[in-house]
C-alpha atoms as a PDB file:
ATOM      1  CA  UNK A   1     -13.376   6.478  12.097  1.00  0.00           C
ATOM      2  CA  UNK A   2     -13.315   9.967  11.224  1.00  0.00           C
ATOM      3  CA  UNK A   3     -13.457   9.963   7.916  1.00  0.00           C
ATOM      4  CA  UNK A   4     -16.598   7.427   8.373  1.00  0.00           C
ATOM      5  CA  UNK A   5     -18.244  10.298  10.264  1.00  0.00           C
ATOM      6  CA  UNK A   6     -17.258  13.041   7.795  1.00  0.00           C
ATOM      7  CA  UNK A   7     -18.609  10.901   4.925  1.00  0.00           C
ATOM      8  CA  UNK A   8     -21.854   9.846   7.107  1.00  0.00           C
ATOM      9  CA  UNK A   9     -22.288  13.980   7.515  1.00  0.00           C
ATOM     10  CA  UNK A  10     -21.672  14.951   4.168  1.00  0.00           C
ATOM     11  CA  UNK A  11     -18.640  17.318   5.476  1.00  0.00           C
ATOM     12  CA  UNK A  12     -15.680  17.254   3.151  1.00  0.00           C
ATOM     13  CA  UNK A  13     -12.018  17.134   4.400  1.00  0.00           C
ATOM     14  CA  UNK A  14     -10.418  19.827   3.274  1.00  0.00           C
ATOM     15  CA  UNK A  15      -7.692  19.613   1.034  1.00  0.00           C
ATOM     16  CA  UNK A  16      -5.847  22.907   2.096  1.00  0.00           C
ATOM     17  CA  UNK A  17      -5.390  24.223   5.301  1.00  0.00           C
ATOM     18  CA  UNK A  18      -4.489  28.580   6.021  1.00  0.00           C
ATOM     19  CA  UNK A  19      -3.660  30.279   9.117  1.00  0.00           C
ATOM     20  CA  UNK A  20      -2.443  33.680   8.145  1.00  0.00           C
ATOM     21  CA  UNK A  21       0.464  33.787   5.200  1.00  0.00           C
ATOM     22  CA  UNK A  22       1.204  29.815   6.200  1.00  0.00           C
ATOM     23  CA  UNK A  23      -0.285  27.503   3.549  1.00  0.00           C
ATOM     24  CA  UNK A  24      -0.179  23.670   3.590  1.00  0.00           C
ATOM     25  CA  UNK A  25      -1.899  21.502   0.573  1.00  0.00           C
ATOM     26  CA  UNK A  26      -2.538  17.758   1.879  1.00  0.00           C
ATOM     27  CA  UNK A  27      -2.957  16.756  -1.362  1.00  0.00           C
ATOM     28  CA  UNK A  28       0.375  17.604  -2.044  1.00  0.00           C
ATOM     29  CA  UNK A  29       2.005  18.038   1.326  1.00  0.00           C
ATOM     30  CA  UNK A  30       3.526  21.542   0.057  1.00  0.00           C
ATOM     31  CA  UNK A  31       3.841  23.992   2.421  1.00  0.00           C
ATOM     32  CA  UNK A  32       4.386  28.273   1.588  1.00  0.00           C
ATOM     33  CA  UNK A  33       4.919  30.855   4.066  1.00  0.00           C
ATOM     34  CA  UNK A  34       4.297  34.673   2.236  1.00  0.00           C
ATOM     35  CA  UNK A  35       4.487  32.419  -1.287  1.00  0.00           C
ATOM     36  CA  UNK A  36       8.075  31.255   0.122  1.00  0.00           C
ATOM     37  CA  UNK A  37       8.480  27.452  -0.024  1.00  0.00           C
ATOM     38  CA  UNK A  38       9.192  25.136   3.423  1.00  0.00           C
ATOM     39  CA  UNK A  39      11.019  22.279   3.169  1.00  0.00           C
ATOM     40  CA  UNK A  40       9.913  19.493   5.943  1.00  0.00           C
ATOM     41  CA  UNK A  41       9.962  16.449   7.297  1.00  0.00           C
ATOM     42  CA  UNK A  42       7.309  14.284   7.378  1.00  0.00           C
ATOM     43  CA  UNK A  43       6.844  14.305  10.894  1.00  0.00           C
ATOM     44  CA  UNK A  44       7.343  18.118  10.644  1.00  0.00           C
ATOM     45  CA  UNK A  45       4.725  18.298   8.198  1.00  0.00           C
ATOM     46  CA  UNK A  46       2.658  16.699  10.704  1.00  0.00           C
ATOM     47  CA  UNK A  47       3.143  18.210  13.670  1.00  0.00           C
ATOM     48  CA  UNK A  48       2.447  21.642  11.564  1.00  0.00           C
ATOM     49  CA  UNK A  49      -0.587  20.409  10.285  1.00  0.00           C
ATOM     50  CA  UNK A  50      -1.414  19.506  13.920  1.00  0.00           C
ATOM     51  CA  UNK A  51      -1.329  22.852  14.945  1.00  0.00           C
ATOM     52  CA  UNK A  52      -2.998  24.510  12.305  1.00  0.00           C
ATOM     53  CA  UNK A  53      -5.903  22.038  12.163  1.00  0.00           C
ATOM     54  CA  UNK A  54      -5.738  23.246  16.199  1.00  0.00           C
ATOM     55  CA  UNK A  55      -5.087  26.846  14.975  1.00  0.00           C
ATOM     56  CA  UNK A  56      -6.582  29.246  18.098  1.00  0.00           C
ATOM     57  CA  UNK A  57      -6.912  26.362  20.507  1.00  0.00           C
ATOM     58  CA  UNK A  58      -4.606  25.501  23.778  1.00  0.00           C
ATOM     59  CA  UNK A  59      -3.128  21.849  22.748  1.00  0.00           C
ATOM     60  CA  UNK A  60      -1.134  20.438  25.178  1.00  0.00           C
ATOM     61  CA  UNK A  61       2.671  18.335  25.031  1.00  0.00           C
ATOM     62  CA  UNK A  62       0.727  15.292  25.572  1.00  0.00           C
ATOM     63  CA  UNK A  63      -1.879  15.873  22.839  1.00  0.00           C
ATOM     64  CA  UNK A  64       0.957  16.835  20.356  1.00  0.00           C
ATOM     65  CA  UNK A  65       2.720  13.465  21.534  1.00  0.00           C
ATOM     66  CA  UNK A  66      -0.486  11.068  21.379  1.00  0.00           C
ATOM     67  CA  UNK A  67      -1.255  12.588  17.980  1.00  0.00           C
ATOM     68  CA  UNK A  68       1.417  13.049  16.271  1.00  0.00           C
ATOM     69  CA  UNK A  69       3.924  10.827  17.455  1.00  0.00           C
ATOM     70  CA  UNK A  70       1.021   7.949  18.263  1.00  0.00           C
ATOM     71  CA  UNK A  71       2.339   7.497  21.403  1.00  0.00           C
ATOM     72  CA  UNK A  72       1.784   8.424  25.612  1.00  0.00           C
ATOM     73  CA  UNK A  73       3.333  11.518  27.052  1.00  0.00           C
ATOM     74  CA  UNK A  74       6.689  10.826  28.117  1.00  0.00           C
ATOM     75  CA  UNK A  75       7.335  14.011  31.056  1.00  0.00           C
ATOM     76  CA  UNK A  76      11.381  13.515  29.906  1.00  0.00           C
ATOM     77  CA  UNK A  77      11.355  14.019  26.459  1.00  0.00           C
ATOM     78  CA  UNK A  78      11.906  17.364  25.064  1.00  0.00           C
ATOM     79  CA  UNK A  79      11.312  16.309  20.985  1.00  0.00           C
ATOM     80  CA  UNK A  80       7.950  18.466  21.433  1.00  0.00           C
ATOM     81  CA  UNK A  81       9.970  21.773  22.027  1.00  0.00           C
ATOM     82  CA  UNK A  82      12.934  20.484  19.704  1.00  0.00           C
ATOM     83  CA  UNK A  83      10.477  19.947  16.828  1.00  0.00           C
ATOM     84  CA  UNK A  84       8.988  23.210  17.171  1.00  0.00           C
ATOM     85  CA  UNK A  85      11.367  25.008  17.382  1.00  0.00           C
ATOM     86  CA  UNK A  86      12.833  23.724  14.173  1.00  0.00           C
ATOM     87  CA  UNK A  87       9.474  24.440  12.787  1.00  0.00           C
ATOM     88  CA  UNK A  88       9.762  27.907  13.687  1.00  0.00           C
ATOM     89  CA  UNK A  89      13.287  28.179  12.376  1.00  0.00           C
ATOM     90  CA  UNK A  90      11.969  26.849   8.901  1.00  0.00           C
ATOM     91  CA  UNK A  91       8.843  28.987   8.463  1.00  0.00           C
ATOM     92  CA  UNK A  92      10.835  32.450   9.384  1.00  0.00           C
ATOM     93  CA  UNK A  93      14.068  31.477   7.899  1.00  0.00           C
ATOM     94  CA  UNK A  94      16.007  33.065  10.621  1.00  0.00           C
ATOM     95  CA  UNK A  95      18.472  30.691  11.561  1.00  0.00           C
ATOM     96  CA  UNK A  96      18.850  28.861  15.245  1.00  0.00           C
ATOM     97  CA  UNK A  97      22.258  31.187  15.897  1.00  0.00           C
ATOM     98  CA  UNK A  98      20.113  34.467  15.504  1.00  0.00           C
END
């Protein structure tokens, strides 16, 4: 439905998205931190893209979950935080023991 409306408005979907040093082509789901390489998952690359398309805005668990995961808020689950986290891990390279 969207895309309808972006068509319909004559906006065009980016291809590229850029907060800061982190870089992530849609086209070809590549992602660079500082010109460094990240490795992810798809439903890291996701989440990340999640964020960044939500770059300077409060997004809550439940948002992340309904999004990205396509399904209701779950108050037990903790794959929100665990999936950051990794996220964060990946993009700074400092490993989880640090």
């Amino acid at each position: 439905m969207q895309a309808l409306v972006r068509r319909a408005s004559g906006l065009a979907e980016p291809t590229r998205l850029v907060v800061r040093d982190l870089s992530l082509n849609l086209l070809t789901r590549e992602v660079t931190r500082g010109g460094r390489k990240i490795n992810l998952q798809p439903i890291e690359f996701s989440l990340l893209e999640y964020l960044m398309r939500n770059a300077g805005r409060v997004v809550s668990k439940t948002m992340i979950m309904e999004h990205v995961w396509n399904y209701n808020f779950d108050p037990q689950t903790n794959v929100v935080e665990a999936r950051v986290c990794r996220l964060r891990i990946k993009s700074t390279g400092i490993s989880a023991g640090k």
